[in-house]
N, C-alpha and C. Protein backbone atom coordinates (compact mmCIF):
# COMPACT_ATOMS: atom_id res chain seq x y z
N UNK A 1 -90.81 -73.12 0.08
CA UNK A 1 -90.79 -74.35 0.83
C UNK A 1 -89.97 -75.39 0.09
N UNK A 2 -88.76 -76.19 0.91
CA UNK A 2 -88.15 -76.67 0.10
C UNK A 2 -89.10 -78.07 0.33
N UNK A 3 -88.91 -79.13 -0.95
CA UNK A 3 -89.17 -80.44 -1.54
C UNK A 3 -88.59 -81.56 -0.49
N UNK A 4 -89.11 -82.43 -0.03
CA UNK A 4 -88.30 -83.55 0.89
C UNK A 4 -88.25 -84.61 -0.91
N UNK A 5 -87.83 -85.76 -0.62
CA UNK A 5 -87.78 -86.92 -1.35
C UNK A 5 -89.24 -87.39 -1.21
N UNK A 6 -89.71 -87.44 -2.07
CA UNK A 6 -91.40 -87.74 -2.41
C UNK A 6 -91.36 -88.36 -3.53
N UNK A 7 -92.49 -89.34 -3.52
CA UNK A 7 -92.69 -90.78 -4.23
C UNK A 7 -94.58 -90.71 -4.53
N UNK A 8 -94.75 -91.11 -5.81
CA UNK A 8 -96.01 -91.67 -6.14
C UNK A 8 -95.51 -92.67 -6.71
N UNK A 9 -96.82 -93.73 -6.83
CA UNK A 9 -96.49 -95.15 -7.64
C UNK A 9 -97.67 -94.99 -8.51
N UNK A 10 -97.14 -96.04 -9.31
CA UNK A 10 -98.17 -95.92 -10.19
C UNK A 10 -97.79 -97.66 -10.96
N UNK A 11 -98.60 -98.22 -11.43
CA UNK A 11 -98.76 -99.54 -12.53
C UNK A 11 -98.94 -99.81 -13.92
N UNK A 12 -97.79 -99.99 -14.56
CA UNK A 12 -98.56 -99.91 -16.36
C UNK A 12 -98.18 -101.24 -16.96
N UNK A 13 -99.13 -102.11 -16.98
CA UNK A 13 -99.26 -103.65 -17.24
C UNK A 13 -98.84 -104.16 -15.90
N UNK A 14 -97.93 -105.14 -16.10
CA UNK A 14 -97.45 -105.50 -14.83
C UNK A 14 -96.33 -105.21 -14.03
N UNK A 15 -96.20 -104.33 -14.65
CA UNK A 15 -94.82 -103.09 -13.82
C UNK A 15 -94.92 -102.10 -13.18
N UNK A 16 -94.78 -102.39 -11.70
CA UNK A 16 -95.30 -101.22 -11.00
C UNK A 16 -93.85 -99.97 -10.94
N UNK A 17 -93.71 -99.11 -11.01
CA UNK A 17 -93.47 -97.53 -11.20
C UNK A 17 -93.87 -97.09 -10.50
N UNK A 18 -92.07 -96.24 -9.66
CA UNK A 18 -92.23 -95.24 -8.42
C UNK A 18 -91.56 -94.23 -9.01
N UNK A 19 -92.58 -92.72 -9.20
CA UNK A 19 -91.87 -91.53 -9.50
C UNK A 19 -91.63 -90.87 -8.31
N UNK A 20 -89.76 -90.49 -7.95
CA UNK A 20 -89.50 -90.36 -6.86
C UNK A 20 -88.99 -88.70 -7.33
N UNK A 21 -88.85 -87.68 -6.05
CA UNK A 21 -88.30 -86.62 -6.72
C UNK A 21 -87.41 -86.72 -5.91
N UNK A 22 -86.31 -85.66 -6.69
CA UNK A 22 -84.90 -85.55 -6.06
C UNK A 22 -84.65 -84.31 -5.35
N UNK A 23 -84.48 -83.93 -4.42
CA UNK A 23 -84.51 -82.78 -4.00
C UNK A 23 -82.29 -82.17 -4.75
N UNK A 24 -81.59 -82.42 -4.57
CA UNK A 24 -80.44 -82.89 -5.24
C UNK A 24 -80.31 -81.96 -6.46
N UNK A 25 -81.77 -82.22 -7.36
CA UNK A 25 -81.34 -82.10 -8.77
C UNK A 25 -82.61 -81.11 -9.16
N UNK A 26 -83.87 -81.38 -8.30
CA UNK A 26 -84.50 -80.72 -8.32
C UNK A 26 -85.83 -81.07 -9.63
N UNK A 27 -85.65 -82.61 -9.53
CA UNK A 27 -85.83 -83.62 -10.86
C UNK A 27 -86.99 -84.77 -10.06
N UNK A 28 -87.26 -85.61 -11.02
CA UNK A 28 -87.88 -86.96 -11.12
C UNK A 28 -87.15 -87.86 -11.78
N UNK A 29 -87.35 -89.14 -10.86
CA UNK A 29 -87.28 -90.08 -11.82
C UNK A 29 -87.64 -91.17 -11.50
N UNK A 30 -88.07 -92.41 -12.46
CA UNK A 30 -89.05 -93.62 -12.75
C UNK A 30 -87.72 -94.46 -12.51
N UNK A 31 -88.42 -95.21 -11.21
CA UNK A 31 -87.94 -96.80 -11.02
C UNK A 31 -88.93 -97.79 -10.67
N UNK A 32 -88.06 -99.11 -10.98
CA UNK A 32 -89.06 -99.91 -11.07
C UNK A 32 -89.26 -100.36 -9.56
N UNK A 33 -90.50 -100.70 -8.92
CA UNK A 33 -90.83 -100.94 -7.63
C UNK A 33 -90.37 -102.51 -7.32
N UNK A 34 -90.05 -103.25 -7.85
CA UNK A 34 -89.53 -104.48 -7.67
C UNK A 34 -88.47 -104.98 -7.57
N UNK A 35 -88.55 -105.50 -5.99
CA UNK A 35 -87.86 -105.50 -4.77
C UNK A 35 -86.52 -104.83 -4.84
N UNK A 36 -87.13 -103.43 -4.93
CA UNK A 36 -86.10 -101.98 -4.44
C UNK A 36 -85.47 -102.03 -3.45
N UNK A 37 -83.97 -102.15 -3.67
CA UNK A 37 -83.73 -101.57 -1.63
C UNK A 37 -82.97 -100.55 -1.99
N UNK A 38 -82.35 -100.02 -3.11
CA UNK A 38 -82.36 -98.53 -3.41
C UNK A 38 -82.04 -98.27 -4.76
N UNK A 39 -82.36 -97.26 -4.63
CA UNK A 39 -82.30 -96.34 -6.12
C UNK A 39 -81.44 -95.64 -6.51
N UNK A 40 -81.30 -95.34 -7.49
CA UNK A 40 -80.18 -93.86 -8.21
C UNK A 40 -81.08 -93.14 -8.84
N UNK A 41 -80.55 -91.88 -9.00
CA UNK A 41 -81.19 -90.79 -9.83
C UNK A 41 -80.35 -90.87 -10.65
N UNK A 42 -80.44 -89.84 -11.43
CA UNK A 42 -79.68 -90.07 -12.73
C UNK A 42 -78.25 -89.02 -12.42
N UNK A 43 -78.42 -88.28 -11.23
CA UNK A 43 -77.93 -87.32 -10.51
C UNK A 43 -76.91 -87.63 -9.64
N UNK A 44 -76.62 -89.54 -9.54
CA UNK A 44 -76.20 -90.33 -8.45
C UNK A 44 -76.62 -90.08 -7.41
N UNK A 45 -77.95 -89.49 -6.89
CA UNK A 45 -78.29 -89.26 -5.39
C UNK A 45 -79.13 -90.75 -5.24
N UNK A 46 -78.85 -91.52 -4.36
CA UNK A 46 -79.27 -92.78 -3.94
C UNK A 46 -80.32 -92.25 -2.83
N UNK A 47 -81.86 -93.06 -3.34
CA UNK A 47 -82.87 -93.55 -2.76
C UNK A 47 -82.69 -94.99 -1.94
N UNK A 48 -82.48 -94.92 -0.33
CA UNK A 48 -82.98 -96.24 0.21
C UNK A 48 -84.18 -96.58 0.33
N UNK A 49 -84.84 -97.69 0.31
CA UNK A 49 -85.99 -98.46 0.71
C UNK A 49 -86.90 -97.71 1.41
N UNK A 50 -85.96 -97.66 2.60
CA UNK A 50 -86.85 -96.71 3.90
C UNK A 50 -87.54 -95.43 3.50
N UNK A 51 -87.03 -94.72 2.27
CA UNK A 51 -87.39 -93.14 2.13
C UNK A 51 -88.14 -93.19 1.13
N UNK A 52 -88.00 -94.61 0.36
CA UNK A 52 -89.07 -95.13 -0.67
C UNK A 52 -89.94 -95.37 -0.15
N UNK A 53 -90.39 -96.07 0.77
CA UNK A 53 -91.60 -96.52 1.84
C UNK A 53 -92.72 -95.40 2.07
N UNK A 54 -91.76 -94.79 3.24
CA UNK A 54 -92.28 -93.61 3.90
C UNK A 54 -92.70 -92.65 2.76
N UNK A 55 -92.23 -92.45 2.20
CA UNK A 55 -92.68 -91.29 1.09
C UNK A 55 -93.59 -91.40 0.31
N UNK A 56 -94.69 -91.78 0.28
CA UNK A 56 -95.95 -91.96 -0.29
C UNK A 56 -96.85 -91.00 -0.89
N UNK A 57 -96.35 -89.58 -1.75
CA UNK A 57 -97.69 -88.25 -1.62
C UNK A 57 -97.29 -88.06 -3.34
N UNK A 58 -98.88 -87.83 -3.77
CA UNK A 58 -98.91 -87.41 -5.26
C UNK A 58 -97.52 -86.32 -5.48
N UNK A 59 -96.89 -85.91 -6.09
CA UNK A 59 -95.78 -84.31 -6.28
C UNK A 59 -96.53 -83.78 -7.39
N UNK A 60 -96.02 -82.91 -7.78
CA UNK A 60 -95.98 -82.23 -9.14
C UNK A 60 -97.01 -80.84 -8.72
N UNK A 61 -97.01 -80.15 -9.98
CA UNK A 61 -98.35 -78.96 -10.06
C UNK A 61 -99.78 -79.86 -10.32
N UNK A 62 -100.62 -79.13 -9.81
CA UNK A 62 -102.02 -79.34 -10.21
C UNK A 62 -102.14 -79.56 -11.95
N UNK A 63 -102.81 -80.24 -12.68
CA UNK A 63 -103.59 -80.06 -13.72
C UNK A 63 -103.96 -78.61 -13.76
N UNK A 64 -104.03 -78.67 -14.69
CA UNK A 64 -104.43 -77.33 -15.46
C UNK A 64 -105.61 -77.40 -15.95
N UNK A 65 -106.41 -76.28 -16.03
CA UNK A 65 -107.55 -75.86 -16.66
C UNK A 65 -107.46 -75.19 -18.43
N UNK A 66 -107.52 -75.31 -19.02
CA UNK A 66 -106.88 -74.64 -20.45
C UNK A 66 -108.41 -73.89 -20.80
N UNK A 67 -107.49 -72.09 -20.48
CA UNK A 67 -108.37 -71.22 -21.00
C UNK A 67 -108.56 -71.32 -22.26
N UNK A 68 -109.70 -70.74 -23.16
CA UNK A 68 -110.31 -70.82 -24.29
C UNK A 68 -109.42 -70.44 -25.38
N UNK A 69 -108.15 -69.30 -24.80
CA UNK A 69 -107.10 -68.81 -25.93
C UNK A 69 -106.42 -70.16 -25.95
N UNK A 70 -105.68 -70.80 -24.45
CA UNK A 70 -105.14 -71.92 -24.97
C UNK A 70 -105.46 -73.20 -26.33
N UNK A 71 -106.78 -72.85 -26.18
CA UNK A 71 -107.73 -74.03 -26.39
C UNK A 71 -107.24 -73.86 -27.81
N UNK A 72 -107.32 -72.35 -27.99
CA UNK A 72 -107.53 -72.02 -29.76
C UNK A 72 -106.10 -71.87 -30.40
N UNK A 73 -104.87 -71.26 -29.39
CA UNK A 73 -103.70 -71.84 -29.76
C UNK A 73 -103.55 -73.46 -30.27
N UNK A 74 -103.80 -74.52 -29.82
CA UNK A 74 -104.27 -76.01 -29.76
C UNK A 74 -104.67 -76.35 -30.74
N UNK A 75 -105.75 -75.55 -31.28
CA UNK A 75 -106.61 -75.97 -32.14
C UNK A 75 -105.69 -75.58 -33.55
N UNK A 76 -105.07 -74.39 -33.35
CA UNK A 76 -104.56 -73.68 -34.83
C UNK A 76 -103.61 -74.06 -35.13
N UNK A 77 -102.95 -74.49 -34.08
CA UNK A 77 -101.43 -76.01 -33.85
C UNK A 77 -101.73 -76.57 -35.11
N UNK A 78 -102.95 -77.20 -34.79
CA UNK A 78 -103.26 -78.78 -35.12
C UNK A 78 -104.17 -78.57 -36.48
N UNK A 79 -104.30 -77.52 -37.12
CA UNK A 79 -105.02 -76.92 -38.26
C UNK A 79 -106.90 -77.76 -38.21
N UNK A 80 -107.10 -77.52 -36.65
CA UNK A 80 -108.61 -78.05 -36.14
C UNK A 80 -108.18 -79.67 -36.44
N UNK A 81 -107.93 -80.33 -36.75
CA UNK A 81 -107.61 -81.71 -36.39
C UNK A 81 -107.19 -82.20 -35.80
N UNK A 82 -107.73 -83.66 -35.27
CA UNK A 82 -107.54 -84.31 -34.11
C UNK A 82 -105.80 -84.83 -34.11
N UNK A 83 -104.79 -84.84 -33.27
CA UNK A 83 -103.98 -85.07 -33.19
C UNK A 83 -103.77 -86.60 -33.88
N UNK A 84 -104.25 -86.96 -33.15
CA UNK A 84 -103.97 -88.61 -34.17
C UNK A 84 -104.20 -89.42 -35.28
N UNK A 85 -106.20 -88.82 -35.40
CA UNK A 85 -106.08 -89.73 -36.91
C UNK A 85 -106.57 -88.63 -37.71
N UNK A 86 -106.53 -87.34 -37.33
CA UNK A 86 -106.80 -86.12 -38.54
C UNK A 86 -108.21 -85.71 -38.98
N UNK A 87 -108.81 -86.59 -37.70
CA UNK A 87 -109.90 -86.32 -38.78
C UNK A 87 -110.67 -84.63 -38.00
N UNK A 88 -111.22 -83.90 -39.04
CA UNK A 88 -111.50 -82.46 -38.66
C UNK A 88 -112.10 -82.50 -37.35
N UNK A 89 -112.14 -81.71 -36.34
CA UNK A 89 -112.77 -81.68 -35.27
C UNK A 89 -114.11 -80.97 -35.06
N UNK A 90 -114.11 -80.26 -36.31
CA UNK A 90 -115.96 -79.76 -37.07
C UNK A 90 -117.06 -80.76 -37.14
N UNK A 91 -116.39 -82.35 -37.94
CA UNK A 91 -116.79 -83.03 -38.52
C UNK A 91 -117.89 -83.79 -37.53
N UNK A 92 -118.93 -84.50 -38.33
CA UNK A 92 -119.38 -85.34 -37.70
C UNK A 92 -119.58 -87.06 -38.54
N UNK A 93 -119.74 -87.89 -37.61
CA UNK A 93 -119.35 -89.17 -37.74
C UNK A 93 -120.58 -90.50 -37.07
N UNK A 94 -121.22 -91.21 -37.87
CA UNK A 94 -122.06 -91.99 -37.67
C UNK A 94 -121.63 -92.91 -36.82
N UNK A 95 -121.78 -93.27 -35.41
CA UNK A 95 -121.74 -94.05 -34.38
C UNK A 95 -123.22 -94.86 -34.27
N UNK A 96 -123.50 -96.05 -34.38
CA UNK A 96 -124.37 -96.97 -34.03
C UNK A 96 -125.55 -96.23 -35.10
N UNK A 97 -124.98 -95.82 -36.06
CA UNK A 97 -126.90 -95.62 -36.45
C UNK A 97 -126.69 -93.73 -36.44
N UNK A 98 -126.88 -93.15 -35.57
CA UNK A 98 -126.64 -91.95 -35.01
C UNK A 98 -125.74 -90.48 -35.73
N UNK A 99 -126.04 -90.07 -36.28
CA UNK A 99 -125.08 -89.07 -36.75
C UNK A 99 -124.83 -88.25 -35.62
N UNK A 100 -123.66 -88.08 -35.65
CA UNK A 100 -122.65 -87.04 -33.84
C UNK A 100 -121.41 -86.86 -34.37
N UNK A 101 -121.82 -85.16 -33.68
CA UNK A 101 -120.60 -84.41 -34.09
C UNK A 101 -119.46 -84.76 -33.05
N UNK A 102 -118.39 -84.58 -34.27
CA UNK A 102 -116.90 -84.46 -33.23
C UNK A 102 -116.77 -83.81 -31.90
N UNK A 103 -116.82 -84.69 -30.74
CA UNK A 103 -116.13 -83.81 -29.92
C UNK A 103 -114.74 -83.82 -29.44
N UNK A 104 -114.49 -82.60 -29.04
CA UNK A 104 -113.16 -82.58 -29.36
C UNK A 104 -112.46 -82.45 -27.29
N UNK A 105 -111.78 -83.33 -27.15
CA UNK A 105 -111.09 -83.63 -25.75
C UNK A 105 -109.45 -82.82 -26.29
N UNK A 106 -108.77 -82.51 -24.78
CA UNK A 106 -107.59 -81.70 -25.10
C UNK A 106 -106.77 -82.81 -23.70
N UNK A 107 -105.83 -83.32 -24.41
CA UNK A 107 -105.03 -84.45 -23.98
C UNK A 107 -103.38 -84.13 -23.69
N UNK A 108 -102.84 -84.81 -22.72
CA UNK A 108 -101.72 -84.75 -22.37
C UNK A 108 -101.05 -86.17 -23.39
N UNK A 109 -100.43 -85.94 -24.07
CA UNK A 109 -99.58 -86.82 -25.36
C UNK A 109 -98.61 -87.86 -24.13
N UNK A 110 -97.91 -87.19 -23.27
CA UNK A 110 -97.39 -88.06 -22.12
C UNK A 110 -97.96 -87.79 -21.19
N UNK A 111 -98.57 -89.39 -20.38
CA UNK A 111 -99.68 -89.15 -19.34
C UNK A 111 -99.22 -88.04 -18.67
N UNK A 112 -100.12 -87.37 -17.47
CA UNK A 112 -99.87 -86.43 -16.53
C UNK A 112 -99.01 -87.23 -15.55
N UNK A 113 -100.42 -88.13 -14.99
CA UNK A 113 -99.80 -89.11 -13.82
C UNK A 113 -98.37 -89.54 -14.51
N UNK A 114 -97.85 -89.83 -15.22
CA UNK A 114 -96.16 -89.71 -15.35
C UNK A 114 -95.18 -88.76 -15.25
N UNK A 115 -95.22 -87.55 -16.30
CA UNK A 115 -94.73 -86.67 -16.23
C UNK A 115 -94.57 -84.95 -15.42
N UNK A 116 -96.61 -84.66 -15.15
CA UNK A 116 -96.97 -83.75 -14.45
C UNK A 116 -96.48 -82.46 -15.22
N UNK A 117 -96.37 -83.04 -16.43
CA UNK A 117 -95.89 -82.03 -17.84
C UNK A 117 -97.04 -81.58 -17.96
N UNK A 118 -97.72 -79.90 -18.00
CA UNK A 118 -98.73 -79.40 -18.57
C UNK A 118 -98.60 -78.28 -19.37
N UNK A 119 -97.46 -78.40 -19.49
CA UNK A 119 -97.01 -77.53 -20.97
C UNK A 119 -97.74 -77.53 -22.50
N UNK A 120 -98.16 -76.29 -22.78
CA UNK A 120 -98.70 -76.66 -23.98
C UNK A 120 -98.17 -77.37 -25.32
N UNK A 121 -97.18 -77.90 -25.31
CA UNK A 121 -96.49 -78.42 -25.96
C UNK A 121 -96.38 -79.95 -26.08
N UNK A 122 -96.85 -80.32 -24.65
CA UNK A 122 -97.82 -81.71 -24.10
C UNK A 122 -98.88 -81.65 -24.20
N UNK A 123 -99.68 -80.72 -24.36
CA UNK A 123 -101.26 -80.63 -24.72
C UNK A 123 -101.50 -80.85 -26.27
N UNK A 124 -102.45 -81.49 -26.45
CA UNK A 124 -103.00 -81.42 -27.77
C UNK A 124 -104.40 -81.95 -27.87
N UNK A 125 -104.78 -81.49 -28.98
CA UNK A 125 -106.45 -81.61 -29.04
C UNK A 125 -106.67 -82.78 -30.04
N UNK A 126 -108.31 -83.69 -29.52
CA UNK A 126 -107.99 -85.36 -29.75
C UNK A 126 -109.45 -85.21 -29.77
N UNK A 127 -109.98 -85.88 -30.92
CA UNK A 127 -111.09 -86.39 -31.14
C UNK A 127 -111.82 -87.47 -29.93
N UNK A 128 -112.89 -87.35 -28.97
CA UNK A 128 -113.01 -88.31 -27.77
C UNK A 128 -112.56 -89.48 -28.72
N UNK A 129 -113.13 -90.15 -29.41
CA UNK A 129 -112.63 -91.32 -29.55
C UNK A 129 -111.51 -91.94 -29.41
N UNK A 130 -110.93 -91.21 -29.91
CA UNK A 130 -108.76 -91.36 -29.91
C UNK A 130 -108.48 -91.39 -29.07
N UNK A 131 -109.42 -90.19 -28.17
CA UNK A 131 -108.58 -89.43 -26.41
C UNK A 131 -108.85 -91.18 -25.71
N UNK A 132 -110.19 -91.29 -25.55
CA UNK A 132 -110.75 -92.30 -24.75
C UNK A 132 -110.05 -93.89 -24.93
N UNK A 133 -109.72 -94.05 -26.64
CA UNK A 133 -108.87 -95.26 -26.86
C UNK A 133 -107.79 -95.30 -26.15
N UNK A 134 -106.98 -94.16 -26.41
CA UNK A 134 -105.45 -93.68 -25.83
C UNK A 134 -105.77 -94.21 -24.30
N UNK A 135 -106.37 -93.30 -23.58
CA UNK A 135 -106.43 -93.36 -22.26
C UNK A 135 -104.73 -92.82 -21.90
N UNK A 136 -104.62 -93.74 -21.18
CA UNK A 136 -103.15 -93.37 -20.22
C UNK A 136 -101.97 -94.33 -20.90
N UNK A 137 -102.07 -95.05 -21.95
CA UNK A 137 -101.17 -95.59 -22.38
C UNK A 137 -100.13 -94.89 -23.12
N UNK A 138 -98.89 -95.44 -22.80
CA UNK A 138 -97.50 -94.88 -23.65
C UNK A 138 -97.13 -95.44 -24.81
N UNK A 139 -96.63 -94.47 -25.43
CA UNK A 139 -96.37 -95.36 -26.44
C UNK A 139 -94.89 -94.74 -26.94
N UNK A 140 -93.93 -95.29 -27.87
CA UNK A 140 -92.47 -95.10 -27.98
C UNK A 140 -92.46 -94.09 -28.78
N UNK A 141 -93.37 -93.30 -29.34
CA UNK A 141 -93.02 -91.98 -30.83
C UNK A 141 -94.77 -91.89 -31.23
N UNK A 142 -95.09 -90.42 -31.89
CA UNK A 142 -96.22 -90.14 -32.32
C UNK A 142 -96.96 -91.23 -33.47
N UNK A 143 -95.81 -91.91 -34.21
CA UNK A 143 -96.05 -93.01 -35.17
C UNK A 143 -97.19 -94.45 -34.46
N UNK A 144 -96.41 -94.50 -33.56
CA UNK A 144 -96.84 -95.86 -32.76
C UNK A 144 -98.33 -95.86 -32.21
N UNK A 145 -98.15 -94.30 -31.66
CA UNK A 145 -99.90 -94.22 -31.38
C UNK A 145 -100.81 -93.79 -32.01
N UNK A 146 -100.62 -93.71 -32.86
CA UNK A 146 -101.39 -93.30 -34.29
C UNK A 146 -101.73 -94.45 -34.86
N UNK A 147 -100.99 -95.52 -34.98
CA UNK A 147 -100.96 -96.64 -35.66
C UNK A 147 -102.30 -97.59 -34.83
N UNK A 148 -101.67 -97.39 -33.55
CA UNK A 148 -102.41 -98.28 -32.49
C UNK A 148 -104.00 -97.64 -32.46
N UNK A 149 -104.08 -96.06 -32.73
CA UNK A 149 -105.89 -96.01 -32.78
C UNK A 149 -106.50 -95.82 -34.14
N UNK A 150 -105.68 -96.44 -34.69
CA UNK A 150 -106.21 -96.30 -36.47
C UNK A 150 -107.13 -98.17 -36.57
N UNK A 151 -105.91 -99.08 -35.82
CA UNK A 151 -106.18 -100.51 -35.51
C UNK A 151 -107.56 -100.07 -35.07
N UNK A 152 -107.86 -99.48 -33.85
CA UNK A 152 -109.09 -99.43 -33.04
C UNK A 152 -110.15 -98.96 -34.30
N UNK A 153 -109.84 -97.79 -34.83
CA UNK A 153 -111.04 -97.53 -35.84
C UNK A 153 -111.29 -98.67 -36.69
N UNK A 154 -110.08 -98.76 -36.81
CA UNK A 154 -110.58 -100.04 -38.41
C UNK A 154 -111.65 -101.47 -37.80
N UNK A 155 -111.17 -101.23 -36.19
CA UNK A 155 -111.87 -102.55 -35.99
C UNK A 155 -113.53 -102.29 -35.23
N UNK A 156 -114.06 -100.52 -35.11
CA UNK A 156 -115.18 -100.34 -35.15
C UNK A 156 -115.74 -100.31 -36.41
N UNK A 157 -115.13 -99.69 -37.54
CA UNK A 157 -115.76 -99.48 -38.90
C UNK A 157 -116.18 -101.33 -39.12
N UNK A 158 -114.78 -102.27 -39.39
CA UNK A 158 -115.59 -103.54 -40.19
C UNK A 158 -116.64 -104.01 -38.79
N UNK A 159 -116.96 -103.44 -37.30
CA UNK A 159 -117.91 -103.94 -36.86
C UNK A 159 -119.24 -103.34 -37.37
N UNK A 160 -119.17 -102.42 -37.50
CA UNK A 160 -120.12 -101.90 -38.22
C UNK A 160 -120.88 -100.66 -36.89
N UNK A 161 -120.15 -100.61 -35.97
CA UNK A 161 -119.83 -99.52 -35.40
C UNK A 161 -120.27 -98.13 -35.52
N UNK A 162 -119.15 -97.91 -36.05
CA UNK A 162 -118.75 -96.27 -36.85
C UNK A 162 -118.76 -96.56 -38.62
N UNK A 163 -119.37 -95.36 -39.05
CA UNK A 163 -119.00 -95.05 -40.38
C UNK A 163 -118.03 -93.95 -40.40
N UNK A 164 -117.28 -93.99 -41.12
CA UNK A 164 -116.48 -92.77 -41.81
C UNK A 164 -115.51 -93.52 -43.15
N UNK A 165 -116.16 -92.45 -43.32
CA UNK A 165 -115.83 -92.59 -45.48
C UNK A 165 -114.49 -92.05 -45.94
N UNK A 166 -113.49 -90.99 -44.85
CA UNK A 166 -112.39 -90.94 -45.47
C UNK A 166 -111.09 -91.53 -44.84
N UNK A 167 -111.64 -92.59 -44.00
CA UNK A 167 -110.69 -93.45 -43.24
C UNK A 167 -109.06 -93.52 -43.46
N UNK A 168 -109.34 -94.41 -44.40
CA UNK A 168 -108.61 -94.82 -45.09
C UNK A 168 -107.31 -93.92 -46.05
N UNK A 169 -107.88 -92.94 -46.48
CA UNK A 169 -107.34 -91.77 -46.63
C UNK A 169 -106.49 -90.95 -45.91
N UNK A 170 -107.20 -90.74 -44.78
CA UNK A 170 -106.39 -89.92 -43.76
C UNK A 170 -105.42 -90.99 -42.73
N UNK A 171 -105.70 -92.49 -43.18
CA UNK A 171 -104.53 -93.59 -42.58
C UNK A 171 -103.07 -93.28 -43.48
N UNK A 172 -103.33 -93.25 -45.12
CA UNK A 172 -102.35 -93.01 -45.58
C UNK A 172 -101.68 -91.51 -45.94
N UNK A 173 -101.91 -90.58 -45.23
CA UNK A 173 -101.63 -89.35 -45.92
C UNK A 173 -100.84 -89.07 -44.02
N UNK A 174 -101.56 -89.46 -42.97
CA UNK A 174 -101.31 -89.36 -41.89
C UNK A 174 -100.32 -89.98 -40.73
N UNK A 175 -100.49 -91.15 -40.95
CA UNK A 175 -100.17 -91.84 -40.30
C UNK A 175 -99.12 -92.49 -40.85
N UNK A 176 -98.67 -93.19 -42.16
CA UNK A 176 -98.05 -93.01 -42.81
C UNK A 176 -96.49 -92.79 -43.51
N UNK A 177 -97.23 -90.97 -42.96
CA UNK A 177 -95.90 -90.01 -43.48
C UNK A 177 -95.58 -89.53 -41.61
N UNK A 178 -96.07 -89.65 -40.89
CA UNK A 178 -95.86 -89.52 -39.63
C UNK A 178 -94.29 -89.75 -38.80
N UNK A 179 -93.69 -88.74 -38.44
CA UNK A 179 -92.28 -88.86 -38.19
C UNK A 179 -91.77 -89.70 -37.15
């Protein structure tokens, strides 16, 4: 079945974002929704208004389910540590009082709703905390978002939050030397 020109939108701060596909190129691509009366692909195939409008339907593949081998490919990637701030995904970590073990969430590094990338190579495995900080935000390189949920820990630890005793450690050995 061939692809018509299909559009989802989507909002990140105050910039709303239309991922349009190209039938052309056989591609996507992100424009900004403000006051569009047409588009280019990167392909030169021009989007008018009208086909921007009308075209309103999620695209891409379904999400994925990641069987248990995936899971453990993921895991052996990442030598059982959480993608961002390292800390073991065995481990457990004092929240409010509470000793609780790591759980471990398996995350798309570039949102889905953007890319619809479910390549394991976009997958990676994330301590909930990190996953849940992250959420759907982008960020410019693995450095930047690392940086940005290390801020978040540091500012549950001095609340008195979370304990963890090798913080600080795995800020500089990790985050850091981070490419």
């Amino acid at each position: 079945m061939k692809k018509k020109y299909t559009a989802s939108r989507y909002v990140f701060g105050s910039v709303k974002l239309i991922k349009l596909y190209c039938p052309k190129c056989d591609d996507y691509t992100l424009i900004s929704q403000e006051k569009v009366s047409t588009a280019k692909c990167d392909c030169g195939s021009e989007f008018q208004n009208k086909q921007i409008k009308k075209t309103f339907v999620i695209v891409g593949e379904k999400r994925i389910h990641l069987t248990k081998k995936q899971k453990l490919q993921i895991l052996e990637r990442q030598n059982n540590k959480c993608f961002f701030c390292n800390i073991d995904l065995d481990d457990y970590i004092v929240i409010n009082g509470f000793v609780r073990k790591i759980r471990t969430h398996y995350d798309h590094f570039m949102p889905y709703s953007i890319t619809t990338d479910n390549s394991l190579e976009n997958l990676n495995a994330a301590c909930s905390r990190c996953n849940l900080m992250k959420n759907a935000k982008v960020f410019a390189n693995i450095k930047e978002a690392r940086k940005y949920l290390f801020i978040q820990w540091e500012n549950d630890i001095a609340s008195g939050k979370i304990e963890c005793n090798d913080f600080y450690k795995r800020y500089d050995e990790f985050v850091l030397n981070a490419g």
